[in-house]
Structure formats: C-alpha cells, structure tokens
PDB file of N, CA and C in Angstrom:
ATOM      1  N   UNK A   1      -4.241  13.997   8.602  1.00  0.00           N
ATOM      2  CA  UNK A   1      -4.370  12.577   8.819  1.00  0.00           C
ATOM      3  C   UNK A   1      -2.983  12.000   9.101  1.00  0.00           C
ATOM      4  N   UNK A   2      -2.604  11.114   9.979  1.00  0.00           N
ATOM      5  CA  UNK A   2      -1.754  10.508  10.251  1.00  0.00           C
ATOM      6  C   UNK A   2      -1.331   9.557   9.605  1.00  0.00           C
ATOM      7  N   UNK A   3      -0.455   9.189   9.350  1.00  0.00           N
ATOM      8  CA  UNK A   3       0.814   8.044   8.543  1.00  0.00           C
ATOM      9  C   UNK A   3       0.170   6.809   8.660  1.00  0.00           C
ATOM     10  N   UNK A   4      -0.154   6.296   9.914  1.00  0.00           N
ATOM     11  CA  UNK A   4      -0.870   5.120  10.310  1.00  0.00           C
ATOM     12  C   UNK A   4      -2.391   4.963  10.134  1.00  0.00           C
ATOM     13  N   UNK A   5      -3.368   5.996   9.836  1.00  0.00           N
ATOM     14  CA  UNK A   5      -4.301   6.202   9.189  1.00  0.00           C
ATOM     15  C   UNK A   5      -4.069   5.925   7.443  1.00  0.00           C
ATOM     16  N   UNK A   6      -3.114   6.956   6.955  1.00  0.00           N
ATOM     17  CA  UNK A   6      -3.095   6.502   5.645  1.00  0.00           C
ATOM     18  C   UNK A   6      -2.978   5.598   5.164  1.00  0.00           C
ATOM     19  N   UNK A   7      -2.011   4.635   6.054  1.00  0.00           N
ATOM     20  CA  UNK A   7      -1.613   3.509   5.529  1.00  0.00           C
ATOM     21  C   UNK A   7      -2.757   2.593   5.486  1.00  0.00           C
ATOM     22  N   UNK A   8      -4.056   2.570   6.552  1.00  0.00           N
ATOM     23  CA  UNK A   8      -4.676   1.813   6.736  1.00  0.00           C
ATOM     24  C   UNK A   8      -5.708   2.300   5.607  1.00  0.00           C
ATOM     25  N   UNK A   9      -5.823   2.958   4.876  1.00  0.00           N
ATOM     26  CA  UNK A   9      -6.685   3.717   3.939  1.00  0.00           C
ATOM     27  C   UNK A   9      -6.302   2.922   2.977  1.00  0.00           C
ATOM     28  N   UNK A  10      -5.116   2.809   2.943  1.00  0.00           N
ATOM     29  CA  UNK A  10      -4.323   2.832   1.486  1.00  0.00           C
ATOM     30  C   UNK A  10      -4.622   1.190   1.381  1.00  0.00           C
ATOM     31  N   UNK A  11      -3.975  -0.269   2.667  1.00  0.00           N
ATOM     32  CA  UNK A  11      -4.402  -1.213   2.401  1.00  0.00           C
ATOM     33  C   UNK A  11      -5.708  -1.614   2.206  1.00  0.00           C
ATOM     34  N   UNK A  12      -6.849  -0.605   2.448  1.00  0.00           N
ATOM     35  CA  UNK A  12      -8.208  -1.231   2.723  1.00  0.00           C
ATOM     36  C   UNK A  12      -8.707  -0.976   1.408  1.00  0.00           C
ATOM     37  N   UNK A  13      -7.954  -0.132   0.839  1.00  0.00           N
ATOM     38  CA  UNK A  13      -8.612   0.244  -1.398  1.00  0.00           C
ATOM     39  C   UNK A  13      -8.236  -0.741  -1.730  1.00  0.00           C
ATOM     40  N   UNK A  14      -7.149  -1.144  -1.370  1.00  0.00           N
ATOM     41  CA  UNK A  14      -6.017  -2.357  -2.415  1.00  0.00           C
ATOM     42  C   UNK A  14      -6.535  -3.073  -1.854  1.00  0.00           C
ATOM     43  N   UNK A  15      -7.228  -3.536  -1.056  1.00  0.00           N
ATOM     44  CA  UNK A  15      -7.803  -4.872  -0.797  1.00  0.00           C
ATOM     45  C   UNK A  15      -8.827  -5.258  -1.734  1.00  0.00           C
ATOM     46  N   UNK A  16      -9.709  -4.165  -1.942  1.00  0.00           N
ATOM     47  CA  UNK A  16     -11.002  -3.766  -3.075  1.00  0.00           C
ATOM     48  C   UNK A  16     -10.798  -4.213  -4.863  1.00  0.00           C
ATOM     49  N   UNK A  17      -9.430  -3.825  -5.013  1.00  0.00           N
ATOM     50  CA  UNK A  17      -9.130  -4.076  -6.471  1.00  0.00           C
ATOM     51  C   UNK A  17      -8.927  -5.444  -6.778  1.00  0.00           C
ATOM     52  N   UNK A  18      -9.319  -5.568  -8.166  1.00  0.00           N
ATOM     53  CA  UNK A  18      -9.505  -7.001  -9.145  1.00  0.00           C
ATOM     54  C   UNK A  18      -7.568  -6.961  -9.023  1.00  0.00           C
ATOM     55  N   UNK A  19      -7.821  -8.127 -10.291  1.00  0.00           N
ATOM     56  CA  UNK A  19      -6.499  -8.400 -10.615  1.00  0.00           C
ATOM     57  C   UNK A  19      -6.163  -7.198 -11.230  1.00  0.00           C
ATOM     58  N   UNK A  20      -6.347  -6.748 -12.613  1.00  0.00           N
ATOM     59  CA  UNK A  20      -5.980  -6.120 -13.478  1.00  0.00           C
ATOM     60  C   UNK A  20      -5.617  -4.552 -12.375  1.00  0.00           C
ATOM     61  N   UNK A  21      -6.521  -4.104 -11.767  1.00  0.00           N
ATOM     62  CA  UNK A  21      -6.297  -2.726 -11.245  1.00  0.00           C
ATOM     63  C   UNK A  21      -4.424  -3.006 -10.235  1.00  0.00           C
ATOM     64  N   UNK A  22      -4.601  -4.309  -9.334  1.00  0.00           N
ATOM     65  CA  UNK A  22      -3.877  -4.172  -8.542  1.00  0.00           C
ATOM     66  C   UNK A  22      -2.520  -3.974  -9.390  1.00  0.00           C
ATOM     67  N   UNK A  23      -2.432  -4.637 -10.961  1.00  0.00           N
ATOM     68  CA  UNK A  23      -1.580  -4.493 -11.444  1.00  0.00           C
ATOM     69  C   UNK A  23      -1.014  -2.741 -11.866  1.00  0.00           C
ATOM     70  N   UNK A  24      -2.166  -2.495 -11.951  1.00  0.00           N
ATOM     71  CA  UNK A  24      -1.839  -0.941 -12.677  1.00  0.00           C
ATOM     72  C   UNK A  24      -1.447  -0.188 -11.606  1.00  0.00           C
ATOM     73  N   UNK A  25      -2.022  -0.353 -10.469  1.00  0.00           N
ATOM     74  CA  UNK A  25      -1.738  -0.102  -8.444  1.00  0.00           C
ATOM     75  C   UNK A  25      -0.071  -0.330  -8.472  1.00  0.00           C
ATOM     76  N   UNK A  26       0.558  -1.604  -8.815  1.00  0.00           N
ATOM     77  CA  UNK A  26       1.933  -2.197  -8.313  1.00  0.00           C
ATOM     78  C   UNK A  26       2.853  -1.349  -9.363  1.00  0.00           C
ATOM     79  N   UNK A  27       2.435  -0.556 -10.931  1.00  0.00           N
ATOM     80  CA  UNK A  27       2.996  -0.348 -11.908  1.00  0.00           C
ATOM     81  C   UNK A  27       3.218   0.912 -10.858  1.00  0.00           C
ATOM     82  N   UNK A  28       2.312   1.748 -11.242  1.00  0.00           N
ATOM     83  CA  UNK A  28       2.470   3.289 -10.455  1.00  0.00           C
ATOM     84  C   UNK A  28       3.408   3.259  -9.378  1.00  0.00           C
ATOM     85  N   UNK A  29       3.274   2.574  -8.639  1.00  0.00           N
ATOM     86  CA  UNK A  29       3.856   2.296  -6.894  1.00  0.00           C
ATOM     87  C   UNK A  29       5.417   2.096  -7.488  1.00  0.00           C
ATOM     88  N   UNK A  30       5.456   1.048  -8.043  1.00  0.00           N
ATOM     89  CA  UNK A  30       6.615   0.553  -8.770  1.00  0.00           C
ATOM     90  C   UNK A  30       7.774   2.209  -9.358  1.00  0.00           C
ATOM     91  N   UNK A  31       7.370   2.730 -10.032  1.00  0.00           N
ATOM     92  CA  UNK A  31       7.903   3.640 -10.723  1.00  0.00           C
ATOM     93  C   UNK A  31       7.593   5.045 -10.007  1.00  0.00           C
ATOM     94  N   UNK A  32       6.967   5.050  -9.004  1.00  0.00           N
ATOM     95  CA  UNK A  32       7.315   5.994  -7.689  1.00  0.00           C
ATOM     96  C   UNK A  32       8.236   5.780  -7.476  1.00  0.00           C
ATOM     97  N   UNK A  33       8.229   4.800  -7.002  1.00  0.00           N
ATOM     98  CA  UNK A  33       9.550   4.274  -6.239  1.00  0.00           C
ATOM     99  C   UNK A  33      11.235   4.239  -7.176  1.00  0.00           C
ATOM    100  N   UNK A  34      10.751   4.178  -8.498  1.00  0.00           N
ATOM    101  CA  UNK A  34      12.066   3.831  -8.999  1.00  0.00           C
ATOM    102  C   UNK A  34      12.858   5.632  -9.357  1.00  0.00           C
ATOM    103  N   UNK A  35      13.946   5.675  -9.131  1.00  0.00           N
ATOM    104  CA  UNK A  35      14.605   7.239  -9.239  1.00  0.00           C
ATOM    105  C   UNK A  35      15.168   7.318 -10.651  1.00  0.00           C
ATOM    106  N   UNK A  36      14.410   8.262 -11.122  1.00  0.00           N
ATOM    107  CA  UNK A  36      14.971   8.065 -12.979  1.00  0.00           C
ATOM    108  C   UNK A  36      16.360   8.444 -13.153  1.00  0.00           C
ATOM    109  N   UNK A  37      17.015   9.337 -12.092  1.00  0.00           N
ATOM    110  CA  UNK A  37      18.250   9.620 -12.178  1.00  0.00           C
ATOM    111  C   UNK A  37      19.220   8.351 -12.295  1.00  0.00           C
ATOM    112  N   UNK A  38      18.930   6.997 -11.177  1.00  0.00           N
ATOM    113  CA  UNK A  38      20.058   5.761 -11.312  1.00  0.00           C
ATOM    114  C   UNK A  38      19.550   5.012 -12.697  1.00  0.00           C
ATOM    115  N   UNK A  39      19.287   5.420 -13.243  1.00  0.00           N
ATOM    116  CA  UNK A  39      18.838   4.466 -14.501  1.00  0.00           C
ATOM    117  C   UNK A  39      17.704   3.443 -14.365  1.00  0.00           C
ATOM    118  N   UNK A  40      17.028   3.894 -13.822  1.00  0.00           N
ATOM    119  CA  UNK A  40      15.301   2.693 -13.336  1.00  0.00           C
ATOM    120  C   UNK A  40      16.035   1.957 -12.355  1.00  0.00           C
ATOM    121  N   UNK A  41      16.831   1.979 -11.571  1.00  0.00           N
ATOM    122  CA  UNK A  41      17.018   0.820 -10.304  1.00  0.00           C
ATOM    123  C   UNK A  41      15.981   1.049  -9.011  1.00  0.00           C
ATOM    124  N   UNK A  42      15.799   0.282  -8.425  1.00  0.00           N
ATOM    125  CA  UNK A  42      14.188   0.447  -7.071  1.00  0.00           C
ATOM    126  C   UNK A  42      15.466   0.747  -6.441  1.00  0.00           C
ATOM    127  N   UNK A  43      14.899   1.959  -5.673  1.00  0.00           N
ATOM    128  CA  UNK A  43      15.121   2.764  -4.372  1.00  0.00           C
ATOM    129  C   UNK A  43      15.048   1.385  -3.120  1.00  0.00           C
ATOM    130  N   UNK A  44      15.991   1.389  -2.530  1.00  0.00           N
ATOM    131  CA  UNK A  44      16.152   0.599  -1.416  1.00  0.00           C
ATOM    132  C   UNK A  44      15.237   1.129  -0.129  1.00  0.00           C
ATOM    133  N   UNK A  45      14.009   0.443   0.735  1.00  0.00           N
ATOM    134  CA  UNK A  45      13.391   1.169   1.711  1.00  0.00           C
ATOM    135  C   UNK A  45      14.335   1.424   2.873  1.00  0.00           C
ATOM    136  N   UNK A  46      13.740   2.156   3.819  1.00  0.00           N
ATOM    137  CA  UNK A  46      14.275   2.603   5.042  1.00  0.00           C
ATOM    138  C   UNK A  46      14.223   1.341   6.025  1.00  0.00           C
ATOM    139  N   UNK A  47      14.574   0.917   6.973  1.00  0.00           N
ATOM    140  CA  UNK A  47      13.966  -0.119   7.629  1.00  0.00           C
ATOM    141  C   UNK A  47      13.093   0.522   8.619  1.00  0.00           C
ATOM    142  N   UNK A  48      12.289   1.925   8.706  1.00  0.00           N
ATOM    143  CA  UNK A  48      11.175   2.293   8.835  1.00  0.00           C
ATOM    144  C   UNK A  48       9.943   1.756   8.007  1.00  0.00           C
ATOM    145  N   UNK A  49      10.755   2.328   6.921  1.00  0.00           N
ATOM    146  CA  UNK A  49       9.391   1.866   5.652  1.00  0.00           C
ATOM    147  C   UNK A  49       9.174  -0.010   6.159  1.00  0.00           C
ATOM    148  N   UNK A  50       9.788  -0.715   5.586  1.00  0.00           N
ATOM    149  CA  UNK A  50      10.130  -1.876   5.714  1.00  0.00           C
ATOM    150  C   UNK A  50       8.930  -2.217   7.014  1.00  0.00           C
ATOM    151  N   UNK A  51       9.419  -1.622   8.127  1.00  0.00           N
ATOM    152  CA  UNK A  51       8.739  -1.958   9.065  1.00  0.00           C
ATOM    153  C   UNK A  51       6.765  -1.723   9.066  1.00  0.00           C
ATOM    154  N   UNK A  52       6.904  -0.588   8.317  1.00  0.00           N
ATOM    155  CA  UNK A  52       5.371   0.017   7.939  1.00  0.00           C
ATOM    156  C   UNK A  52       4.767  -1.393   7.400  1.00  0.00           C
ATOM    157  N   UNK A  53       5.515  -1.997   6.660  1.00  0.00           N
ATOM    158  CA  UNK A  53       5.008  -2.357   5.268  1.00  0.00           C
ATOM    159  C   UNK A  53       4.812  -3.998   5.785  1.00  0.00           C
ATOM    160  N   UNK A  54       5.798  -4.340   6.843  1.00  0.00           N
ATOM    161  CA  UNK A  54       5.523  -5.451   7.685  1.00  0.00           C
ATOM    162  C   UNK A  54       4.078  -4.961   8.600  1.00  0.00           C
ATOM    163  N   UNK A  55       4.160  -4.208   8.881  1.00  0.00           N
ATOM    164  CA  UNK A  55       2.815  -3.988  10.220  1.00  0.00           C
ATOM    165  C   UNK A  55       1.658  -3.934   9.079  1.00  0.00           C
ATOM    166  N   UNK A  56       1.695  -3.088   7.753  1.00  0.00           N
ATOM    167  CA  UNK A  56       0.489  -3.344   7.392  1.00  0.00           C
ATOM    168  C   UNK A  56      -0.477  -5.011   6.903  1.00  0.00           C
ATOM    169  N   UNK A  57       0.718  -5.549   6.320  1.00  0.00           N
ATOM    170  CA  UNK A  57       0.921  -7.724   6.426  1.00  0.00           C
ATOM    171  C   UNK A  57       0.179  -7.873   7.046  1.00  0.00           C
ATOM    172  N   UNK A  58       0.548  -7.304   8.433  1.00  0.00           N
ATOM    173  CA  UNK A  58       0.009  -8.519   9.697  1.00  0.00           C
ATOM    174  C   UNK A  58      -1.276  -7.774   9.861  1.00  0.00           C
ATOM    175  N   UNK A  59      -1.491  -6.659   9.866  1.00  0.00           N
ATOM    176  CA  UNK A  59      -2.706  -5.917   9.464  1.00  0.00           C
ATOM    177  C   UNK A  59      -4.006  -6.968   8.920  1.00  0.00           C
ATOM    178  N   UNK A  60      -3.160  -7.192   7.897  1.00  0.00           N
ATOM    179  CA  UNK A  60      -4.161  -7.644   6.898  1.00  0.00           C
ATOM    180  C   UNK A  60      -4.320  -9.260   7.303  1.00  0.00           C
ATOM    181  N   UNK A  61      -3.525  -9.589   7.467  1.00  0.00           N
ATOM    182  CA  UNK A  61      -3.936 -11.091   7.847  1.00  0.00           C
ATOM    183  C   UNK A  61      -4.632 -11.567   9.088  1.00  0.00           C
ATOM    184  N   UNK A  62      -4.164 -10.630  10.317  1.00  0.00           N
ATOM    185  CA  UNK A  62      -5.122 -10.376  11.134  1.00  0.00           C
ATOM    186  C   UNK A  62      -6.532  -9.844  10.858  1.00  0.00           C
ATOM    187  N   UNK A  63      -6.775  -9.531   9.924  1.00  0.00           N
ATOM    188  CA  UNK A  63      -8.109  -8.673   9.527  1.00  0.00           C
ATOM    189  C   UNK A  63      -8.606  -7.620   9.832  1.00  0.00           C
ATOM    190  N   UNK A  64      -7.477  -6.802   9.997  1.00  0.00           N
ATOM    191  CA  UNK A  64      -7.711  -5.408  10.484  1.00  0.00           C
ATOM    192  C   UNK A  64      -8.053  -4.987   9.424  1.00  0.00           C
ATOM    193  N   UNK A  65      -9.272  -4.538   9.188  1.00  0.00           N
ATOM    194  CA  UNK A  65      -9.411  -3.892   7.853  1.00  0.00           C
ATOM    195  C   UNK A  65     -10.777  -3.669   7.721  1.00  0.00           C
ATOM    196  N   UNK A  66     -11.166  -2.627   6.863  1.00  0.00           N
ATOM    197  CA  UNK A  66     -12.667  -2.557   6.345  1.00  0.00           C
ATOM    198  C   UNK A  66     -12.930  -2.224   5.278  1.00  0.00           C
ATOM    199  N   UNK A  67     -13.989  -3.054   4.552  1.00  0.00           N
ATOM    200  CA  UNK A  67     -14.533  -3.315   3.514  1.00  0.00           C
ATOM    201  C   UNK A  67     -14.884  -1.759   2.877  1.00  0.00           C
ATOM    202  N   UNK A  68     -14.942  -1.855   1.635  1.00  0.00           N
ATOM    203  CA  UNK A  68     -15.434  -0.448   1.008  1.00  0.00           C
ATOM    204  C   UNK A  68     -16.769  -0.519   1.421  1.00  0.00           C
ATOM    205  N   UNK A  69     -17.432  -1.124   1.380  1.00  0.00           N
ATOM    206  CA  UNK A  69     -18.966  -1.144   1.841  1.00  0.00           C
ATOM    207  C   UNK A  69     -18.978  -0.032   3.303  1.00  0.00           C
ATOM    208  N   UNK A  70     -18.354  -1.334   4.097  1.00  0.00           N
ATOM    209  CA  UNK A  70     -18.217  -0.713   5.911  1.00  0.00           C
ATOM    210  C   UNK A  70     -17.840   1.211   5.800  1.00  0.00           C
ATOM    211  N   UNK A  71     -16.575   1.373   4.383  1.00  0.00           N
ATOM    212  CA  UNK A  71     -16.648   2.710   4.823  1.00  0.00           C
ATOM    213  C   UNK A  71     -17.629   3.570   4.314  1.00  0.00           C
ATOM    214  N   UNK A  72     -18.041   3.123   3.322  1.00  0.00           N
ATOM    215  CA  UNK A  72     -19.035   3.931   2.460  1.00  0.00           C
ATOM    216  C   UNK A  72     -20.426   4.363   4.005  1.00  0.00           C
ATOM    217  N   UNK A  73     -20.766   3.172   4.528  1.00  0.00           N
ATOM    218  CA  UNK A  73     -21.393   3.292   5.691  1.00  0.00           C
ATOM    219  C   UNK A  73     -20.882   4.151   6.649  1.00  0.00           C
ATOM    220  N   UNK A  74     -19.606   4.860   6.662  1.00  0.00           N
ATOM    221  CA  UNK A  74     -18.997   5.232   7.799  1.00  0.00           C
ATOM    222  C   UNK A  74     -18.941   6.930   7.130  1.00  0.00           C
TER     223      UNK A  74
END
C-alpha cells in the first residue's frame, strides 16, 4: 500500500473516534514521535512530513474522505 493510501486510511479512522479515543490516538502519536534519547523533546518534522500533514487538512476539509460505514461497504 502506498504512503498516500495510508495516510488516507489513517485520516478516515481518526475521523470515526469520540473525544476520549482521539485523545489516547494524539497520546500514542505523541510519544512516537517523542525520542527518549533527548529527554522527551518532539522530534521536529521533515518539511515532507509537514507537507503530508498539510495535504491531509485540506483532505479533510474538502471532504475527501469516507465514512467507516462507506468502507465497511467497500
């Protein structure tokens, strides 16, 4: 599967989650991201990533996206 597939996987779950999950979603993500070696400081993105993370935004606000329902159907 491709990068741009995943990503669109990945915003269309997180669209699905309540409050409480997205929190436990941002914790995990969060502490991926953080490198235990610098002492918990967040890893600075690539301005690749950055850019991913802008295209998936507009993704979403455009409404590119499908419902868990739509995929369950798919």
């Amino acid at each position: 599967m491709k990068a741009v597939e995943l990503k669109q996987k990945i915003v269309e779950q997180v669209d699905l989650l309540d409050e409480d999950q997205l929190e436990a979603v941002f914790e995990i993500i969060r502490s991926f991201m953080t490198d235990t070696e610098t002492g918990g400081e967040i890893i600075e993105l690539s301005e690749e990533q950055k850019q991913s993370v802008k295209m998936g935004q507009d993704d979403i606000l455009a409404g590119r996206y499908l419902s868990q329902e739509e995929l369950d159907k798919q």
